[in-house]
PDB file of N, CA and C in Angstrom:
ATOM      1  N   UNK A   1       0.835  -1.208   0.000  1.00  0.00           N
ATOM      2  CA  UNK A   1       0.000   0.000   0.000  1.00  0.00           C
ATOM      3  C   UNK A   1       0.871   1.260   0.000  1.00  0.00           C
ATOM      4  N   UNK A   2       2.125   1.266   0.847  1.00  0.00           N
ATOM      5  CA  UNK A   2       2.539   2.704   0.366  1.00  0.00           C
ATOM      6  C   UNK A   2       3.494   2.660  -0.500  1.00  0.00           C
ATOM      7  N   UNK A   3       3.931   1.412  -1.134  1.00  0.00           N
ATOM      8  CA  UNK A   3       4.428   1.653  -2.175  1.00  0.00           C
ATOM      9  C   UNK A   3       3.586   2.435  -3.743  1.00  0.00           C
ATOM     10  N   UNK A   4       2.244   1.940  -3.359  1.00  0.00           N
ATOM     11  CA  UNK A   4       1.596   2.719  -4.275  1.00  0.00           C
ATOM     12  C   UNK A   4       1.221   4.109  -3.954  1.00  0.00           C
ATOM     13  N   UNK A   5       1.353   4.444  -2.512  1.00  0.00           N
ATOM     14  CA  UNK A   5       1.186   5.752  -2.454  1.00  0.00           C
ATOM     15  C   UNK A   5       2.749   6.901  -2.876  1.00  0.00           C
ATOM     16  N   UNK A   6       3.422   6.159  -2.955  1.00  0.00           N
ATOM     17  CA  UNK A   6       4.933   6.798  -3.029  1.00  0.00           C
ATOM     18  C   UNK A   6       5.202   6.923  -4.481  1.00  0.00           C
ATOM     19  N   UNK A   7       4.612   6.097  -5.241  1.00  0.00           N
ATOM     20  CA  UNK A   7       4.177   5.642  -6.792  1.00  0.00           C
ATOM     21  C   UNK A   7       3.791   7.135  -7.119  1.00  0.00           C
ATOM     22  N   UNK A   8       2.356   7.182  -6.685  1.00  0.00           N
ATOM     23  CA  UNK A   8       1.325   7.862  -7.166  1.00  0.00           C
ATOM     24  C   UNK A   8       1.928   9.726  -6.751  1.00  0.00           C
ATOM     25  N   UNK A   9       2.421   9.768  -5.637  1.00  0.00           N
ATOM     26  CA  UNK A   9       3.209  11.078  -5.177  1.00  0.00           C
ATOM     27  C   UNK A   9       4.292  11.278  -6.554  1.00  0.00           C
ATOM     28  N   UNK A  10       5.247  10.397  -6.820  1.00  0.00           N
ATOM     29  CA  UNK A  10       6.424  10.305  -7.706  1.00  0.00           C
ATOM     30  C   UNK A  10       5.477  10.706  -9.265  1.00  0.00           C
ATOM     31  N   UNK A  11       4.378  10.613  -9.526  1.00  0.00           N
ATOM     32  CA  UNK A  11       3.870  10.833 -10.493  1.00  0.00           C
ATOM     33  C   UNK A  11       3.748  11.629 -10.698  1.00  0.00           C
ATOM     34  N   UNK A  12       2.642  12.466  -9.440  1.00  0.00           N
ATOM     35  CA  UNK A  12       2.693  13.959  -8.989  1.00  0.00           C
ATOM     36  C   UNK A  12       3.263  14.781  -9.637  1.00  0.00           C
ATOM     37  N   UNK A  13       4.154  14.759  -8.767  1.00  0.00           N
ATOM     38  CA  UNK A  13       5.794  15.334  -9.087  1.00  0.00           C
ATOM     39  C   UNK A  13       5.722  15.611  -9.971  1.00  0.00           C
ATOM     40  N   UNK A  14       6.152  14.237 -11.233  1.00  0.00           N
ATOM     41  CA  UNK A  14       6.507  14.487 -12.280  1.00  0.00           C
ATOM     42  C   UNK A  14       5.502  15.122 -13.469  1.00  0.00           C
ATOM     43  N   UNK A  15       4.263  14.712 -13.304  1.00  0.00           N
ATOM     44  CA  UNK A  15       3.050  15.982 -13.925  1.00  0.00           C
ATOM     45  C   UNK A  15       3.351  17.052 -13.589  1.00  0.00           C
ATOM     46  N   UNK A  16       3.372  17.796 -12.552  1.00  0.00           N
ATOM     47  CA  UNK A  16       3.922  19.077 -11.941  1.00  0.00           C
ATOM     48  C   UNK A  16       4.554  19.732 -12.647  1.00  0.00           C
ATOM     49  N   UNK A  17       6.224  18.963 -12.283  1.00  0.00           N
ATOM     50  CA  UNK A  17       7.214  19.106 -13.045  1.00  0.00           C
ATOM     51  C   UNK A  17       6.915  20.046 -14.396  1.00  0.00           C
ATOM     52  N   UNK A  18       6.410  18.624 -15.131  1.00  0.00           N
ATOM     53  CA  UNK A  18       6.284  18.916 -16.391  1.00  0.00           C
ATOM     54  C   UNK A  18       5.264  19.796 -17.336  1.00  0.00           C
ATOM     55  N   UNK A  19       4.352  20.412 -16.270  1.00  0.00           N
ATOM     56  CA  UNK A  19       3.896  21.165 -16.487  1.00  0.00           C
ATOM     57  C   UNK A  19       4.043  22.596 -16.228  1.00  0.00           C
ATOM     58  N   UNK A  20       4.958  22.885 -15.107  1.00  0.00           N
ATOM     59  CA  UNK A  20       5.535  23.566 -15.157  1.00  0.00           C
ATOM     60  C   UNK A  20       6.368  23.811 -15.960  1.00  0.00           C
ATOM     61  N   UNK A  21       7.428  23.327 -16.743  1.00  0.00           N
ATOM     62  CA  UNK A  21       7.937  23.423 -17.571  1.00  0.00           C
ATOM     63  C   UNK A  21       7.346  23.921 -18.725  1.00  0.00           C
ATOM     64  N   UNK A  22       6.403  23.461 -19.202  1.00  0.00           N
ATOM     65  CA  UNK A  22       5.659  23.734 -20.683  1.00  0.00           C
ATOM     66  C   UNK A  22       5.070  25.488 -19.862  1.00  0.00           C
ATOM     67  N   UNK A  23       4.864  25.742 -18.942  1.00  0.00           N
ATOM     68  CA  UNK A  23       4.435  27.037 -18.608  1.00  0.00           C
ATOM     69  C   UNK A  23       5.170  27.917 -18.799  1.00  0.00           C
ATOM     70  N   UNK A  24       6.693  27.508 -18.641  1.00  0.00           N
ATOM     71  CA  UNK A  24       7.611  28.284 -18.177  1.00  0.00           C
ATOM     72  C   UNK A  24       8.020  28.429 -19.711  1.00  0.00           C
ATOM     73  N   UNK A  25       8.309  27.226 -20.400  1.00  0.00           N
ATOM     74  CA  UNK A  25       8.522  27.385 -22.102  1.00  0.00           C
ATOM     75  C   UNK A  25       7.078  28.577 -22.565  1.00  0.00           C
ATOM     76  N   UNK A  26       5.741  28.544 -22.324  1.00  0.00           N
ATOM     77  CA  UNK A  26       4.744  28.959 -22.950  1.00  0.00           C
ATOM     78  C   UNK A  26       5.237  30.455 -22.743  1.00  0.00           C
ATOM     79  N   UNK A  27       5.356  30.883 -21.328  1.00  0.00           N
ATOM     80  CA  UNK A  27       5.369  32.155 -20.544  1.00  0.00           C
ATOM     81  C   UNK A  27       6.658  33.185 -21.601  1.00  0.00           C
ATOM     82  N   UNK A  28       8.068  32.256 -21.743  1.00  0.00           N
ATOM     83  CA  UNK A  28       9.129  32.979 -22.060  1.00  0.00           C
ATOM     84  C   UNK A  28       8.879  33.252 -23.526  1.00  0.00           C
ATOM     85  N   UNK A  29       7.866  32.267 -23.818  1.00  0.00           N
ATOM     86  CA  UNK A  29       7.483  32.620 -25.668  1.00  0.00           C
ATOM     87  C   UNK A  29       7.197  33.659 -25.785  1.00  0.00           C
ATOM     88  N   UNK A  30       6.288  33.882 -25.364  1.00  0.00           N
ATOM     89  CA  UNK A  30       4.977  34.467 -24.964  1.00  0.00           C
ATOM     90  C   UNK A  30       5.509  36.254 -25.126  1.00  0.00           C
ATOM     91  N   UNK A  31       6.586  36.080 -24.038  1.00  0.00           N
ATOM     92  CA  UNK A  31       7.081  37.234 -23.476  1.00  0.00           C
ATOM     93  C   UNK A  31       8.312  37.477 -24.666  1.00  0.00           C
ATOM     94  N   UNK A  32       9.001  36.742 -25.176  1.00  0.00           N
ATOM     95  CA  UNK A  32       9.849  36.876 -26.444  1.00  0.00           C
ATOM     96  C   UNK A  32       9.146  37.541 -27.578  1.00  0.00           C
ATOM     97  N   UNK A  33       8.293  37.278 -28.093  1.00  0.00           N
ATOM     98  CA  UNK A  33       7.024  37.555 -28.882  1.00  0.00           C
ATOM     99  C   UNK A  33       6.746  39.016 -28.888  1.00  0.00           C
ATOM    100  N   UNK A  34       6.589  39.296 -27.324  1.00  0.00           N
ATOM    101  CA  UNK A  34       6.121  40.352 -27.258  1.00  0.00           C
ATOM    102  C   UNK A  34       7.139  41.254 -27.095  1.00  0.00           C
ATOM    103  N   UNK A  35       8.203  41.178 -26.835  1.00  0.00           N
ATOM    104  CA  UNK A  35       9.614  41.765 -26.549  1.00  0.00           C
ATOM    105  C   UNK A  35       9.760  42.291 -28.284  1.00  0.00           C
ATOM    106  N   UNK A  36       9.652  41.645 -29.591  1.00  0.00           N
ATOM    107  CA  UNK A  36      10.202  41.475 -30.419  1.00  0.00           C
ATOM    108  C   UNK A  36       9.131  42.510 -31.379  1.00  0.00           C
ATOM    109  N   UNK A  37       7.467  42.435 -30.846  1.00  0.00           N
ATOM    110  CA  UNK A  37       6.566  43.364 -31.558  1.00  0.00           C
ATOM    111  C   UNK A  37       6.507  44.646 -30.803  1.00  0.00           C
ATOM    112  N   UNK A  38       6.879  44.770 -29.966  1.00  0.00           N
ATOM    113  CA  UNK A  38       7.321  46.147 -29.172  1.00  0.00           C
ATOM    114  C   UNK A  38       8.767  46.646 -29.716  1.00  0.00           C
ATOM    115  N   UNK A  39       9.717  46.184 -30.178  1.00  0.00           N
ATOM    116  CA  UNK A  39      10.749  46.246 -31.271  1.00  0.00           C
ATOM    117  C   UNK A  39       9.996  46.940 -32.464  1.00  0.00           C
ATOM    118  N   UNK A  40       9.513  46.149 -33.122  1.00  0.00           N
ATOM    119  CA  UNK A  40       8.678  46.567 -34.418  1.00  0.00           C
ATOM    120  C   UNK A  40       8.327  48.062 -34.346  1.00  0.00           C
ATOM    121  N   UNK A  41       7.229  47.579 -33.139  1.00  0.00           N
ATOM    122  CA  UNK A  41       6.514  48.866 -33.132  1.00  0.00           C
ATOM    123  C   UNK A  41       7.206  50.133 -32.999  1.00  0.00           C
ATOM    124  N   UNK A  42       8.130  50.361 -31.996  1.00  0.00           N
ATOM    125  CA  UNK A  42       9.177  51.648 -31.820  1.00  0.00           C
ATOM    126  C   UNK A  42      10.173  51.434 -32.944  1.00  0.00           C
ATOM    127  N   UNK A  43      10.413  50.674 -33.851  1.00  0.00           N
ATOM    128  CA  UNK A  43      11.381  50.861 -35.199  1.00  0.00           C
ATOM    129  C   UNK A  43      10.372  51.507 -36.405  1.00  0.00           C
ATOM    130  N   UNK A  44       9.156  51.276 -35.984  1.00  0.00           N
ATOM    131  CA  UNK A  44       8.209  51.719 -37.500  1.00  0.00           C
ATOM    132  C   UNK A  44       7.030  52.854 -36.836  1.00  0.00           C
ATOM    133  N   UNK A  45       6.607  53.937 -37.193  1.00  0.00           N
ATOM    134  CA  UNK A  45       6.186  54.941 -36.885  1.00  0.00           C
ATOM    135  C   UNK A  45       4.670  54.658 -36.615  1.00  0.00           C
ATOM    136  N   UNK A  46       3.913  55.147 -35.920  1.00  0.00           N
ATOM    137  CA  UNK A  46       2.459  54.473 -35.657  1.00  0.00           C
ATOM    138  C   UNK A  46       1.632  54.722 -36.630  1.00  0.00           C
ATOM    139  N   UNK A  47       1.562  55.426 -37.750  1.00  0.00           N
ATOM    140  CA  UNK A  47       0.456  55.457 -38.636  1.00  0.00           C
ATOM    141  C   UNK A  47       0.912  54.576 -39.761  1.00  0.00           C
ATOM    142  N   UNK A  48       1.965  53.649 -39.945  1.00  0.00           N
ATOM    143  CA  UNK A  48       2.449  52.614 -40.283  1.00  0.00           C
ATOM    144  C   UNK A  48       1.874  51.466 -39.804  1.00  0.00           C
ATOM    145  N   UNK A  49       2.079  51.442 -38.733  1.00  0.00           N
ATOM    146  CA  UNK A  49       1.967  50.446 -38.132  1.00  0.00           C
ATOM    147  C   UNK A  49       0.454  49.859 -38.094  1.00  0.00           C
ATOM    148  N   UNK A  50      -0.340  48.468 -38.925  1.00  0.00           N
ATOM    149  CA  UNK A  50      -1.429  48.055 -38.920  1.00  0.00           C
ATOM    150  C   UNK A  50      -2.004  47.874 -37.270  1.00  0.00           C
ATOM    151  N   UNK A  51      -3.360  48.336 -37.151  1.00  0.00           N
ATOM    152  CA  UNK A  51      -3.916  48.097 -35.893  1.00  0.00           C
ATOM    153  C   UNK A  51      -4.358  46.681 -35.464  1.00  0.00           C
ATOM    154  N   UNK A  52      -4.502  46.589 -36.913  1.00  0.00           N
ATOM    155  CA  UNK A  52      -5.221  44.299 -36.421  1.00  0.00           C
ATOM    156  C   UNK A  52      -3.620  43.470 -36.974  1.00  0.00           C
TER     157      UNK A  52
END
């Protein structure tokens, strides 16, 4: 019995883990992305610049 509870914790974990990870990959995209169209935007003048 607590080998399956030590199992099921170790699983935990590793869902966790790994979801954290894909957050942390999603988050830095995310934020790269936006780092890079805020670039754009202050290199190209605003009545240039498309609104959609």
């Amino acid at each position: 019995m607590e080998k399956t509870d030590t199992q099921r914790r170790s699983e935990w974990l590793e869902d966790l883990g790994d979801r954290c990870c894909s957050a942390l990959l999603v988050i830095s995209g995310l934020s790269g992305a936006i780092a890079i169209w805020a670039l754009i935007v202050r290199m190209t003048p605003w009545y240039v610049t498309p609104w959609w």
